[in-house]
N, C-alpha and C. Protein backbone atom coordinates (compact mmCIF):
# COMPACT_ATOMS: atom_id res chain seq x y z
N UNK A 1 -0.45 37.25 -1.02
CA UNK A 1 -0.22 36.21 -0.05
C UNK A 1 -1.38 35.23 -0.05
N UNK A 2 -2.51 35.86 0.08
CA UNK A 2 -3.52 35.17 -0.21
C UNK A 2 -4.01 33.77 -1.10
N UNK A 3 -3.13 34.91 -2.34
CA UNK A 3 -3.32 33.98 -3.51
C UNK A 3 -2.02 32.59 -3.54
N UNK A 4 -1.20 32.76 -2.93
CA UNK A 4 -0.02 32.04 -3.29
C UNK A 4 -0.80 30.51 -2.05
N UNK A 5 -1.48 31.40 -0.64
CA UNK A 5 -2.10 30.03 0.02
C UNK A 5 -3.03 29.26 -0.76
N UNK A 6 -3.65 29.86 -1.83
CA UNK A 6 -5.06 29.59 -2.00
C UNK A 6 -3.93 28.02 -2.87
N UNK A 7 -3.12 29.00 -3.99
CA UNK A 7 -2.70 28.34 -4.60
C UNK A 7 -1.86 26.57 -4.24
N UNK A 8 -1.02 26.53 -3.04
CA UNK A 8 -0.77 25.81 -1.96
C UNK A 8 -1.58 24.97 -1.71
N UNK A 9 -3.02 25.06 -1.38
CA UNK A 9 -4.24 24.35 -1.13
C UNK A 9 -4.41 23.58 -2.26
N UNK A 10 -4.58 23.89 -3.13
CA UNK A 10 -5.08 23.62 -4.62
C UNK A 10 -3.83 22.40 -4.98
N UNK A 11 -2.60 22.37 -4.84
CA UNK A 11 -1.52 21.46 -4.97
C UNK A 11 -1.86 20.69 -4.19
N UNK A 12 -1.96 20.51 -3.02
CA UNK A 12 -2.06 20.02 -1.95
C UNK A 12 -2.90 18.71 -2.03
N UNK A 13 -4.52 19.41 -2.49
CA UNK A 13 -5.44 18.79 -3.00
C UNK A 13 -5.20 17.67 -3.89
N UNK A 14 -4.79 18.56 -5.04
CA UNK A 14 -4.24 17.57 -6.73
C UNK A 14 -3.55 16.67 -6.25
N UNK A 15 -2.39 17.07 -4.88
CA UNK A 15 -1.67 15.82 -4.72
C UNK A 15 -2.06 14.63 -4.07
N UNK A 16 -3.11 14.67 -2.69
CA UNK A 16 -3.35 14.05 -2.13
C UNK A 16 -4.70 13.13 -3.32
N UNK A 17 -5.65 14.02 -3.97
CA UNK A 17 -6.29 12.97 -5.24
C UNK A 17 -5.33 11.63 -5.85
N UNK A 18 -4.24 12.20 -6.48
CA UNK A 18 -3.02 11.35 -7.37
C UNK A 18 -2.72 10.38 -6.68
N UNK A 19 -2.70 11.02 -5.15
CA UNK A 19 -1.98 9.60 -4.03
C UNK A 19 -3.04 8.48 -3.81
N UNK A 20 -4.27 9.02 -3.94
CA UNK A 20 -5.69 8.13 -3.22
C UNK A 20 -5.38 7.60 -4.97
N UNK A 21 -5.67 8.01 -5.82
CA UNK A 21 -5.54 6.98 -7.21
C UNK A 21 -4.15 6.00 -7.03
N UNK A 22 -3.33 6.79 -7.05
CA UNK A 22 -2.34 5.45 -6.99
C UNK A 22 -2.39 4.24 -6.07
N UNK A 23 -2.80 4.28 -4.40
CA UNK A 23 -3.02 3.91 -3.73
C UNK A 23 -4.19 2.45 -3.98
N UNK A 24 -5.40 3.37 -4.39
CA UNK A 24 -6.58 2.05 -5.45
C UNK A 24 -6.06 1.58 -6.62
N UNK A 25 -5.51 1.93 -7.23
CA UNK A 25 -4.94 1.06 -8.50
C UNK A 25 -5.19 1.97 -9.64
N UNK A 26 -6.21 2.76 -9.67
CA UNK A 26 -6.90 3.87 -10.60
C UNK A 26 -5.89 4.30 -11.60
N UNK A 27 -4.73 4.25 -11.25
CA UNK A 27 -3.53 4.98 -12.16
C UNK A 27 -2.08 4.16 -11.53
N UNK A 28 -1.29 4.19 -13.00
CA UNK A 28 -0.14 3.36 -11.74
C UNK A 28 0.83 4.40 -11.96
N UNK A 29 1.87 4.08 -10.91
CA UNK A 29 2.86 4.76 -10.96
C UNK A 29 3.44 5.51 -11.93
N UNK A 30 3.60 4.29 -12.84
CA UNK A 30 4.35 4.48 -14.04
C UNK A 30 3.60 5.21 -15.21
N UNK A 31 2.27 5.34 -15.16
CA UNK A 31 2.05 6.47 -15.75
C UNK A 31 1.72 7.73 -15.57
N UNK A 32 1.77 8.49 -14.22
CA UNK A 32 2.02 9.42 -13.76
C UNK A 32 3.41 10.28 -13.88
N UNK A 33 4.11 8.66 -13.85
CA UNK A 33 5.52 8.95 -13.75
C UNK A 33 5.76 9.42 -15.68
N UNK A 34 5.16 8.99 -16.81
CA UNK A 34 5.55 9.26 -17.92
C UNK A 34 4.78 10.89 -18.16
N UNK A 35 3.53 11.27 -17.10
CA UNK A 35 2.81 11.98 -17.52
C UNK A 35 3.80 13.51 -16.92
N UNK A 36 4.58 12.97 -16.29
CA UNK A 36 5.03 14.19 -15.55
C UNK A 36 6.22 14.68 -16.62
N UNK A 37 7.06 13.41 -16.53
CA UNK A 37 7.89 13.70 -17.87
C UNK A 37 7.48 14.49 -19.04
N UNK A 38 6.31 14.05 -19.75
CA UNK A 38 5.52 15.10 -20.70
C UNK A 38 5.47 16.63 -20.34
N UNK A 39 4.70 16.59 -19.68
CA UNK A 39 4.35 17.89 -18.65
C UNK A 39 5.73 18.86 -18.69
N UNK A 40 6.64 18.15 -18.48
CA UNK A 40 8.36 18.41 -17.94
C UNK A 40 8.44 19.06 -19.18
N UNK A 41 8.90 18.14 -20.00
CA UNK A 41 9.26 18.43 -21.36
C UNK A 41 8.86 19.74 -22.24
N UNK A 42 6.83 19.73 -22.06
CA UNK A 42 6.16 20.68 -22.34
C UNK A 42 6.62 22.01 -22.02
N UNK A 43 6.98 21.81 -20.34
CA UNK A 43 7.25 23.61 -20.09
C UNK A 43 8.58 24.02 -20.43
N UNK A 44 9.48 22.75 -20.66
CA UNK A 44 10.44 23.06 -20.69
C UNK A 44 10.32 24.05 -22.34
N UNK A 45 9.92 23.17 -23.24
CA UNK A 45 9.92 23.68 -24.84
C UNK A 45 8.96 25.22 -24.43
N UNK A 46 8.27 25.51 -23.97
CA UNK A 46 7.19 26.39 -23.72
C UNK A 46 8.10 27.67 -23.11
N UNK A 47 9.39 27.52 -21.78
CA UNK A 47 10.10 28.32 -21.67
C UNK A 47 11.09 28.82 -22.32
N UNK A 48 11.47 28.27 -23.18
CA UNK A 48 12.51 28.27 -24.16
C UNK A 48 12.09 29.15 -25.53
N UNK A 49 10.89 28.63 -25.46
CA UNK A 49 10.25 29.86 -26.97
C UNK A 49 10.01 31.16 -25.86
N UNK A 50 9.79 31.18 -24.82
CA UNK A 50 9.43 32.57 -24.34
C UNK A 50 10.83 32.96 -24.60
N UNK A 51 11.91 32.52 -23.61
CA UNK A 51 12.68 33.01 -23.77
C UNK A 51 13.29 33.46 -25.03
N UNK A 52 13.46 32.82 -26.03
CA UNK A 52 14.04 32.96 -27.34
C UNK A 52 12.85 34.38 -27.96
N UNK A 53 11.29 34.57 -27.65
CA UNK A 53 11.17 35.06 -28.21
C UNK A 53 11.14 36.95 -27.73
N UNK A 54 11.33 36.59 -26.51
CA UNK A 54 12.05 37.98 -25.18
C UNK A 54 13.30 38.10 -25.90
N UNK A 55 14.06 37.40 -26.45
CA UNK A 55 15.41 37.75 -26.92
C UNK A 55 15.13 38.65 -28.25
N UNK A 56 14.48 37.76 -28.83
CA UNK A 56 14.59 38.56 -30.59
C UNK A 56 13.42 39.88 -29.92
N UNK A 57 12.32 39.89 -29.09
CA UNK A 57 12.13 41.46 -29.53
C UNK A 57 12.85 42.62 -28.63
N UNK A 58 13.66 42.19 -27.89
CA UNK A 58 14.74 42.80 -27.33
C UNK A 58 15.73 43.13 -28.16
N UNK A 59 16.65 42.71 -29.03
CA UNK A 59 16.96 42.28 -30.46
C UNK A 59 16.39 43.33 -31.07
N UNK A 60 15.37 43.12 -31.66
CA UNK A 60 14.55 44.30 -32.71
C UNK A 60 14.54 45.77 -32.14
N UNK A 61 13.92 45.59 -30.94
CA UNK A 61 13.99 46.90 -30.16
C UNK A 61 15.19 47.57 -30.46
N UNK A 62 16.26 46.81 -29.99
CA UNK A 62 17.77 47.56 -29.71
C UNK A 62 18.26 48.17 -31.01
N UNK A 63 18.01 47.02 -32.45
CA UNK A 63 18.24 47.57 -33.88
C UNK A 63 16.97 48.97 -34.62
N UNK A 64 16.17 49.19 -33.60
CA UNK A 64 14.78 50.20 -34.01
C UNK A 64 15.58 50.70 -33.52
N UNK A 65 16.33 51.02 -32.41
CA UNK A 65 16.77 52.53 -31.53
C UNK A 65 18.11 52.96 -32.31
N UNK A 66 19.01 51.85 -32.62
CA UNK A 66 19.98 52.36 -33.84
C UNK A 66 20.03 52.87 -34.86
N UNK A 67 18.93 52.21 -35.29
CA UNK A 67 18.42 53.08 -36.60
C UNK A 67 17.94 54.37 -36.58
N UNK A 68 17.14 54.87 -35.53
CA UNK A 68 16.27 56.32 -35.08
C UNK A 68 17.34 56.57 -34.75
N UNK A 69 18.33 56.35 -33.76
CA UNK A 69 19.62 57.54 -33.87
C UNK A 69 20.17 58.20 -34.67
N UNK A 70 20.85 56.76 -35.64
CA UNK A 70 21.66 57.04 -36.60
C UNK A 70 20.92 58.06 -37.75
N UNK A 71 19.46 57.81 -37.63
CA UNK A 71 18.93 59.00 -38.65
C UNK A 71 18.45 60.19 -38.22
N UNK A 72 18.71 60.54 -37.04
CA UNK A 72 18.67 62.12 -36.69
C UNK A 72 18.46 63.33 -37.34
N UNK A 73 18.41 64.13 -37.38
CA UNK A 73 19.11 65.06 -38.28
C UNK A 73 20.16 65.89 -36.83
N UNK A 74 21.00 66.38 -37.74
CA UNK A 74 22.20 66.92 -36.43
C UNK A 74 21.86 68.36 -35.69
N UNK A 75 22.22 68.50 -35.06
CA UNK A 75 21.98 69.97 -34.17
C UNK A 75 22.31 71.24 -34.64
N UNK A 76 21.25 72.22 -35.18
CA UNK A 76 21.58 73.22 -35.41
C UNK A 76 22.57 74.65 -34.63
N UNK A 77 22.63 73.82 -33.97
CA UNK A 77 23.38 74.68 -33.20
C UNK A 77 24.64 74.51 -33.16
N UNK A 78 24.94 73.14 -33.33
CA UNK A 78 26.68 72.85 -33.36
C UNK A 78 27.47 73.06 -34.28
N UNK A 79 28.21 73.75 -34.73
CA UNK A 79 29.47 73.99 -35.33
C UNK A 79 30.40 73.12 -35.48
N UNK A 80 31.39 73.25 -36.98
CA UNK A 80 32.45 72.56 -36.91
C UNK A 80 33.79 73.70 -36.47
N UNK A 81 34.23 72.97 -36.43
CA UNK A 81 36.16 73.71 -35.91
C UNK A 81 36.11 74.27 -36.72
N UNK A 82 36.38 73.90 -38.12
CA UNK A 82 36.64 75.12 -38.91
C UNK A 82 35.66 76.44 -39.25
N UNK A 83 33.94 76.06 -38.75
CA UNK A 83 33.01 77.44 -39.07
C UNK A 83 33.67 78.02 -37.53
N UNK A 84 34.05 77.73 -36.58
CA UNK A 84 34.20 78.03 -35.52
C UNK A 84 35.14 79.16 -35.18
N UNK A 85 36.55 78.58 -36.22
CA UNK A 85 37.62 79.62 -36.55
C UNK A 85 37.50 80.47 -37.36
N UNK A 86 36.48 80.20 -39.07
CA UNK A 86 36.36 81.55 -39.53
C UNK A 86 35.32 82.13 -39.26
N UNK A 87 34.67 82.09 -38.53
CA UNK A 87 33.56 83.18 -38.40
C UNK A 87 33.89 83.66 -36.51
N UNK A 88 35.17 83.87 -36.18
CA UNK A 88 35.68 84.29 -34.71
C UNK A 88 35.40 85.80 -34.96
N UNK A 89 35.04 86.44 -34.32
CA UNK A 89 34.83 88.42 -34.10
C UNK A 89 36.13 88.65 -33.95
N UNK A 90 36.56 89.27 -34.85
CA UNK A 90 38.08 90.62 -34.66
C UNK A 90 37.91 90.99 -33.25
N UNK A 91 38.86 91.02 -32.42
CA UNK A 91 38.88 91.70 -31.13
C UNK A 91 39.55 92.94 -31.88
């Protein structure tokens, strides 16, 4: 909680700086306005490789666990139907 106020403050700050620049002339609108767009763009490409790359090792993972199954070796203990029927005890 702490951290999320601290964090709050800290925006708060950055924003009210941006406003006192725009306000003096220091920066104009319009390039805040292109800088944000960038910014935009940035996280956007930035979430998109996370995501894509959460996919493929999720992906890999899932094809590692298919493979370790599929190469098992089988249970010594299980029987087929047919060892099942000839090796039954004579009552």
């Amino acid at each position: 909680m702490h951290e999320q106020s601290s964090r709050s403050t800290a925006i708060e700050s950055k924003m009210n700086t941006i406003s006192t620049q725009v306000r003096t002339g220091e920066v104009s609108a319009q390039d805040l306005f292109e800088k944000q767009k960038a910014y935009s763009t940035d996280v956007t490409k930035s979430s998109l490789t996370r995501g894509i790359l959460r996919k493929t090792a999720a992906f890999l993972l899932l094809i590692t666990v298919v493979v370790t199954y599929t190469q098992m070796p089988a249970s010594r203990k299980s029987k087929s139907d047919a060892e099942k029927i000839a090796f039954r005890p004579d009552p």
